[in-house]
Every structure is written in C-alpha cells, then in structure tokens.
N, C-alpha and C. Protein backbone atom coordinates (compact mmCIF):
# COMPACT_ATOMS: atom_id res chain seq x y z
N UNK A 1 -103.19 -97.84 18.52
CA UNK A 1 -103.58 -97.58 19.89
C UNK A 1 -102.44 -97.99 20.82
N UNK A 2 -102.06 -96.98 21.64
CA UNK A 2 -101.11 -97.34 22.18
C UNK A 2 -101.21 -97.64 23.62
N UNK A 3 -100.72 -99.30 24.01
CA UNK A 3 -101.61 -100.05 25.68
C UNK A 3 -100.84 -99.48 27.04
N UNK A 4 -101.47 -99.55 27.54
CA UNK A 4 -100.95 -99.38 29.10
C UNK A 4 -99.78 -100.33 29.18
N UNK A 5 -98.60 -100.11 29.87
CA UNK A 5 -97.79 -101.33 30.02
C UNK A 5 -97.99 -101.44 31.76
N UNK A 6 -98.32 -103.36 31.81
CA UNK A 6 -98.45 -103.29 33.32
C UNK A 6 -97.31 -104.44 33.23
N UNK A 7 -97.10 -104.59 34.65
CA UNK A 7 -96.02 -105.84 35.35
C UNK A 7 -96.83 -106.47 35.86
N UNK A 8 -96.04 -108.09 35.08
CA UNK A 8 -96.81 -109.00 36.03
C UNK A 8 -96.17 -109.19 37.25
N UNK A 9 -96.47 -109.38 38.64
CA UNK A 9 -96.20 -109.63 39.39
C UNK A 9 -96.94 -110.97 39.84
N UNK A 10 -95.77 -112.24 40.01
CA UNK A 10 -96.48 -113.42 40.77
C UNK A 10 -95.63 -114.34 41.14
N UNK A 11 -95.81 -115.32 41.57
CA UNK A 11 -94.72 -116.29 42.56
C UNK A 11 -93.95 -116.99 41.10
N UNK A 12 -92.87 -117.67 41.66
CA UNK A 12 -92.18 -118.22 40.25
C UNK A 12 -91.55 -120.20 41.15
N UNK A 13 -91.15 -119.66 42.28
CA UNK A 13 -90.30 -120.74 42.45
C UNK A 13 -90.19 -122.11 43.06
N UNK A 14 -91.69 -121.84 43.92
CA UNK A 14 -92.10 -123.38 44.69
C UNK A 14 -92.68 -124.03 43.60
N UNK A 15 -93.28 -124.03 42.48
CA UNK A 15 -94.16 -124.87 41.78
C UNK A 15 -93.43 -124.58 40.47
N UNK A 16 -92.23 -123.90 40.37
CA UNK A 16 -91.84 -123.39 39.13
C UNK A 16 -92.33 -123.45 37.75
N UNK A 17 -92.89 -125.00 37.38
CA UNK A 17 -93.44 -125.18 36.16
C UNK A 17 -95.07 -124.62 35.88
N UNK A 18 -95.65 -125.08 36.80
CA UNK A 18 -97.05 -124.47 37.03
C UNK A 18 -97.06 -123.04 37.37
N UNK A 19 -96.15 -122.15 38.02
CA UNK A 19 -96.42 -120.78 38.00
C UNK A 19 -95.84 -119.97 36.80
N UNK A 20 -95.00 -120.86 35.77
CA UNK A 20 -94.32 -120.17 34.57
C UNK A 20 -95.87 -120.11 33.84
N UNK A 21 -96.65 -121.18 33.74
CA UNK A 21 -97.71 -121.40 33.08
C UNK A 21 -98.95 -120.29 33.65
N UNK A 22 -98.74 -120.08 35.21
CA UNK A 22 -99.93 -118.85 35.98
C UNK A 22 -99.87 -117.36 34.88
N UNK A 23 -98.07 -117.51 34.80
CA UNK A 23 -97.64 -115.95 34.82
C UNK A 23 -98.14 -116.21 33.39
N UNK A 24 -97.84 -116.79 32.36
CA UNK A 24 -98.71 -116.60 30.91
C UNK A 24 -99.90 -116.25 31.13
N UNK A 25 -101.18 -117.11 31.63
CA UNK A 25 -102.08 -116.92 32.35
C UNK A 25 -102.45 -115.63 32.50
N UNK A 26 -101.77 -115.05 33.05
CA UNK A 26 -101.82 -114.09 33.96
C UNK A 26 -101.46 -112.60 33.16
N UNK A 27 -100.86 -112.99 31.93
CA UNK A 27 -100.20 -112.05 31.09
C UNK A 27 -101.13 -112.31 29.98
N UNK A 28 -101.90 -113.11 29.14
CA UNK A 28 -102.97 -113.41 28.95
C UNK A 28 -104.08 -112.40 28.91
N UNK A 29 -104.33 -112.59 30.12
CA UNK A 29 -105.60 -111.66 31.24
C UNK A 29 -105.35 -110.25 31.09
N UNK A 30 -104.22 -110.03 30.97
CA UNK A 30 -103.60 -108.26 30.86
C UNK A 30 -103.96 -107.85 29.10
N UNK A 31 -103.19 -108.83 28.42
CA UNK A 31 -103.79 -108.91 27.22
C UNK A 31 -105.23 -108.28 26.75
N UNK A 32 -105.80 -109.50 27.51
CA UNK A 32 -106.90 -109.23 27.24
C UNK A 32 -107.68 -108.19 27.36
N UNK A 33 -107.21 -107.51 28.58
CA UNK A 33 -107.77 -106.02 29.15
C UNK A 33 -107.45 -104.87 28.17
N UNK A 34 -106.73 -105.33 26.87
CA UNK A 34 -106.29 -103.97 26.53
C UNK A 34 -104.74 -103.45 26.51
N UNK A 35 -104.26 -104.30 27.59
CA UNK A 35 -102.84 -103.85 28.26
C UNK A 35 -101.50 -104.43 27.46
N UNK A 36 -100.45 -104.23 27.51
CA UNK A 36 -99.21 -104.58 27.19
C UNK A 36 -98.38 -105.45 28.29
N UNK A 37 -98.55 -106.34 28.50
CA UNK A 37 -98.41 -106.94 30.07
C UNK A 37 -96.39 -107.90 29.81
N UNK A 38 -95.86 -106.96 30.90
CA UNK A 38 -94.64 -107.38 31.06
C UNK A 38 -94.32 -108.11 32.30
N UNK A 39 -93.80 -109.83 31.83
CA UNK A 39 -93.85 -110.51 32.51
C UNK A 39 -92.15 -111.28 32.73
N UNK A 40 -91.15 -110.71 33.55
CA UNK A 40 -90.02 -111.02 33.40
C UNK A 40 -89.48 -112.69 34.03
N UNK A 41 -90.12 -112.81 34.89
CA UNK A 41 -90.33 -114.43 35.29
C UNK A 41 -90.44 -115.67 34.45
N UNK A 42 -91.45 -114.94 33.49
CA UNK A 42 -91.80 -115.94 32.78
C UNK A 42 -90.61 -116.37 31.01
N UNK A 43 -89.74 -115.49 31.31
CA UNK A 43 -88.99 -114.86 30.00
C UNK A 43 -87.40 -115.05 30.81
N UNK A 44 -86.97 -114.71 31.41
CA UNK A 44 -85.99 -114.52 31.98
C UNK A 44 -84.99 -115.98 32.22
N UNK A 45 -85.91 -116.89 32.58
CA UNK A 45 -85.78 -118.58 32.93
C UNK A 45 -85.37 -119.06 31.91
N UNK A 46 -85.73 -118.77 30.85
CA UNK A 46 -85.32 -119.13 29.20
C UNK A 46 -83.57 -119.36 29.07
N UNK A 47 -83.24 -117.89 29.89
CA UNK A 47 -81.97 -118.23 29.44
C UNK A 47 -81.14 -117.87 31.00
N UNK A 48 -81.68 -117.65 31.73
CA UNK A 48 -80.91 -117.68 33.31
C UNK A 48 -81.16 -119.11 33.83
N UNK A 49 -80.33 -118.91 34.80
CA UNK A 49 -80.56 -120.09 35.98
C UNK A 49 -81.14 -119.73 37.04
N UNK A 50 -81.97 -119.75 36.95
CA UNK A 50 -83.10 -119.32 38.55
C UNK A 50 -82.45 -120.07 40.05
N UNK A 51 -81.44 -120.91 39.78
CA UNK A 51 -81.23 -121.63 40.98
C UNK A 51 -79.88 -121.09 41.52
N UNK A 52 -79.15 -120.56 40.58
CA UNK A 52 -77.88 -119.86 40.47
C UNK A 52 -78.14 -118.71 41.19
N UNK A 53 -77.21 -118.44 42.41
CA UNK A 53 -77.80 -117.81 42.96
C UNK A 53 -77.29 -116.01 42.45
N UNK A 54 -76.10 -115.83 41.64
CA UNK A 54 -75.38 -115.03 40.88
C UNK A 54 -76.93 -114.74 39.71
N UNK A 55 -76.97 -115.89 39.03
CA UNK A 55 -78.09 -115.74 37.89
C UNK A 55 -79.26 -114.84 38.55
N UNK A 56 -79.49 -115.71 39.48
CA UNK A 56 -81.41 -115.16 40.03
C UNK A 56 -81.25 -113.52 40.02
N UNK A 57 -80.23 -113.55 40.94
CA UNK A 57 -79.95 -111.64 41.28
C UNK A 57 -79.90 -110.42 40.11
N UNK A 58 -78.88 -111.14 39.41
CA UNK A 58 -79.39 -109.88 37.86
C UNK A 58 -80.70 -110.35 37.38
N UNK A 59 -81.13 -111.66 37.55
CA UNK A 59 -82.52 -111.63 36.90
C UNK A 59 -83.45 -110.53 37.43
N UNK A 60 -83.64 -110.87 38.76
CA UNK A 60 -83.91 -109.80 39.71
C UNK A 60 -84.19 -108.38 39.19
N UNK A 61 -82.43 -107.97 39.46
CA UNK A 61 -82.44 -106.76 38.96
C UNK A 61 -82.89 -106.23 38.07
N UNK A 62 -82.79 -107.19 37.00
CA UNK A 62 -83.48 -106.80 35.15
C UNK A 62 -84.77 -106.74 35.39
N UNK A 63 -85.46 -107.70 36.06
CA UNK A 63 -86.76 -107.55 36.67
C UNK A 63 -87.47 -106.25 36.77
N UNK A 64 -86.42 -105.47 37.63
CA UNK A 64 -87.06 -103.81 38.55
C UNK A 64 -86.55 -102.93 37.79
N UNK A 65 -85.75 -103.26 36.80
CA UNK A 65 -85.07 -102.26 36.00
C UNK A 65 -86.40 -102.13 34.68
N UNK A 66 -87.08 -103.51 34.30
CA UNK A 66 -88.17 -103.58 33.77
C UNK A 66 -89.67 -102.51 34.74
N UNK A 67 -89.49 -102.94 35.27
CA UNK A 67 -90.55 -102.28 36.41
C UNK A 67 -90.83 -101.26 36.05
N UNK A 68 -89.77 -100.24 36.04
CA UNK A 68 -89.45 -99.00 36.35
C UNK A 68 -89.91 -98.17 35.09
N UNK A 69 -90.39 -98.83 33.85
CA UNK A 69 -90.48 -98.69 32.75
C UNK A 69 -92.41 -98.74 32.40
N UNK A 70 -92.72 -99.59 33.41
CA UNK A 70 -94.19 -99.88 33.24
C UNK A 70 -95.51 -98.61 34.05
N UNK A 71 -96.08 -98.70 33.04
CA UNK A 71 -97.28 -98.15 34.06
C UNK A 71 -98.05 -98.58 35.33
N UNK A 72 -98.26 -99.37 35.51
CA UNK A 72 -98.66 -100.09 36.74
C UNK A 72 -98.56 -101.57 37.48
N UNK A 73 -98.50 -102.13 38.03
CA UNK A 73 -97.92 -103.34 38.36
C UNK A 73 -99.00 -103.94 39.02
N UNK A 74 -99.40 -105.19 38.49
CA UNK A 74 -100.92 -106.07 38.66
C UNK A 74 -99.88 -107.74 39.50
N UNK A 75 -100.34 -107.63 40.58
CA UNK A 75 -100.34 -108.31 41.78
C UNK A 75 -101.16 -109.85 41.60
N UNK A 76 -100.96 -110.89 41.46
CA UNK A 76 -101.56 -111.71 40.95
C UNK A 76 -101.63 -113.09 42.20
N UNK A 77 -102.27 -113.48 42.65
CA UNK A 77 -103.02 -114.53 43.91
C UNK A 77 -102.59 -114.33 45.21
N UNK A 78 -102.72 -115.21 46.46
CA UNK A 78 -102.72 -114.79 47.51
C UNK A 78 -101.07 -114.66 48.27
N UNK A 79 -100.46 -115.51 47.54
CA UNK A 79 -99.24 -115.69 47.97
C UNK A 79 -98.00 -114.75 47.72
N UNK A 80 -97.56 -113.74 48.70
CA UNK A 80 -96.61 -112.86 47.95
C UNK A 80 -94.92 -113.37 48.65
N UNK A 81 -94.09 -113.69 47.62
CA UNK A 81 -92.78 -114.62 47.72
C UNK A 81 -92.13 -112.73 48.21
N UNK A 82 -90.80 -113.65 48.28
CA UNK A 82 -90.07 -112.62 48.64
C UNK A 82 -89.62 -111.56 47.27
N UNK A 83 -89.32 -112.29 46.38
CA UNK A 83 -89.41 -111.59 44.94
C UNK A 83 -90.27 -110.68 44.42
N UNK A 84 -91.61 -110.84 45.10
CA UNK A 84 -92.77 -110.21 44.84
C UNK A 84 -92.89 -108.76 45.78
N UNK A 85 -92.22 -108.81 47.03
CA UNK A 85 -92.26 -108.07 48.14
C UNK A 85 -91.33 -107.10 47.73
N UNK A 86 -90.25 -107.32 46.74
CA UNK A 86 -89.66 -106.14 46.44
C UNK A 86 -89.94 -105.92 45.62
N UNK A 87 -90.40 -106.37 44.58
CA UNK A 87 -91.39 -105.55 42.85
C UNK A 87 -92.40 -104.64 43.84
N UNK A 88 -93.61 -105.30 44.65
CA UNK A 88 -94.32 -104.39 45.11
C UNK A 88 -93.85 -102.52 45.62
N UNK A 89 -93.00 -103.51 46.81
CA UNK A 89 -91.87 -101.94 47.30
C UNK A 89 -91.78 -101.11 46.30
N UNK A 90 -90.91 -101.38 45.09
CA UNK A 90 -90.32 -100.46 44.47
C UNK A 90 -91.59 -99.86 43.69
N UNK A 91 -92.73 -100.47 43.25
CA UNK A 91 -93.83 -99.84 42.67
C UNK A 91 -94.70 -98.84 43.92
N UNK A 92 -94.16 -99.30 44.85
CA UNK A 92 -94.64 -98.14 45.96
C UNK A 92 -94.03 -97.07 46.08
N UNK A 93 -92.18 -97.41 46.02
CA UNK A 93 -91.47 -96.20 45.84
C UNK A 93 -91.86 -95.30 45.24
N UNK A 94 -91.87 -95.99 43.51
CA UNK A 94 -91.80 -94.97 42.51
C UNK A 94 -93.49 -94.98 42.29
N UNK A 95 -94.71 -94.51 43.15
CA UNK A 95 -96.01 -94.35 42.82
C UNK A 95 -96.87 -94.87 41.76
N UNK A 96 -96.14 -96.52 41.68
CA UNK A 96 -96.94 -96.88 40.50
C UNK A 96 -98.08 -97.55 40.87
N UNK A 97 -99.46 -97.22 40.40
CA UNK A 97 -100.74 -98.04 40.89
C UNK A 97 -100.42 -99.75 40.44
N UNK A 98 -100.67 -99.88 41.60
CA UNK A 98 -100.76 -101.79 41.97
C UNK A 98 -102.13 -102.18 42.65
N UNK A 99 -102.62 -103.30 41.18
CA UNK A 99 -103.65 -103.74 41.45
C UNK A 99 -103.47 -105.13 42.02
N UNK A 100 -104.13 -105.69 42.28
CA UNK A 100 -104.34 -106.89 43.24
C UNK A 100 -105.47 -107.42 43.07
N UNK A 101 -105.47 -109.21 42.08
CA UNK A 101 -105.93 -109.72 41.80
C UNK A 101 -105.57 -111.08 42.03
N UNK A 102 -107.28 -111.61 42.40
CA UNK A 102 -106.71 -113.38 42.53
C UNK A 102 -106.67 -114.07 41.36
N UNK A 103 -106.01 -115.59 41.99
CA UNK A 103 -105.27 -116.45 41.08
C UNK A 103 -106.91 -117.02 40.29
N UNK A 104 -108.71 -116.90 40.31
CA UNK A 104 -109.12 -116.52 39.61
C UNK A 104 -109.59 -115.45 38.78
N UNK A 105 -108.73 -114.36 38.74
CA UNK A 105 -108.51 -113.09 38.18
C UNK A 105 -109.75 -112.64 38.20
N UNK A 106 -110.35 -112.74 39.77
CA UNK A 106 -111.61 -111.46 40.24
C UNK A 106 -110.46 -110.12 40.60
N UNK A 107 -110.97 -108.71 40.16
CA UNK A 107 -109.91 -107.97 40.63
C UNK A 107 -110.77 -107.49 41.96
C-alpha cells in the first residue's frame, strides 16, 4: 500500500529539545493516519548546526526542496515561526493541501 507523503510542519528553535520531541510526536500521528510523514527538523539537526547561520539556510533549503516532493503539508500547533511561514508559502505556491492541527492533534 502505497502512503500519502505529508510534511511535518512545526516550530524547532525556542524550546529546541522539546519541539525535536513535538515533531516525532507529530510524525507519529501522521504515522498513524496511514501517512508517510516527512519531518526535516527533526533529522536535519543530527548532522547540521541549526545555530550556524550558513548551516540553518541549506537546512532550510533541503527542507523545501523536501516539500516539494510531498503530498500535503500538516501544520502542527498555534505558533507559526518564521521557518514555518515559508514551508506554508511554498505549499501555497505549489497547491499543496495544508492541514492545520493543534499541538493536541484535534484537526
């Protein structure tokens, strides 16, 4: 059976340790739905420097370059960072349905 691939979309950098743990969470929940849930935040940190400001930017980029690849992009609690504001954009660009769900994953 072959899953929907969605993006996680969610904050990464004020709470960094606790939102690496949301976005599992959160990728989890996609899981669970059935879905193939691509979560570059949570993967990317492994081996970038999120603080670097050279690092963050191709992370970034690899990010939307991931995006661009997914079926839909799932929006995850109330807070949208600036990181989040351009995953959204570009899933608006390119017409990908974005759902929007809170951080207790009522959709």
């Amino acid at each position: 059976m072959k899953r929907k691939i969605v993006y996680i979309c969610s904050p990464l950098r004020r709470s960094y340790e606790r939102n690496i743990i949301k976005a599992n969470l959160f990728s989890r929940y996609a899981y669970e739905k059935g879905c193939l849930p691509i979560a570059p935040h949570a993967i990317f940190p492994q081996f970038l420097d999120d603080e670097n400001k050279s690092e963050r930017r191709v992370g970034m980029a690899m990010g939307l370059q991931l995006l661009e690849l997914c079926d839909e992009v799932w929006v995850f609690g109330p807070c949208i960072s600036e990181g989040m504001k351009a995953e959204i954009e570009l899933a608006r660009k390119l017409g990908k349905p974005t759902l929007y769900i809170d951080e207790d994953l009522d959709e």
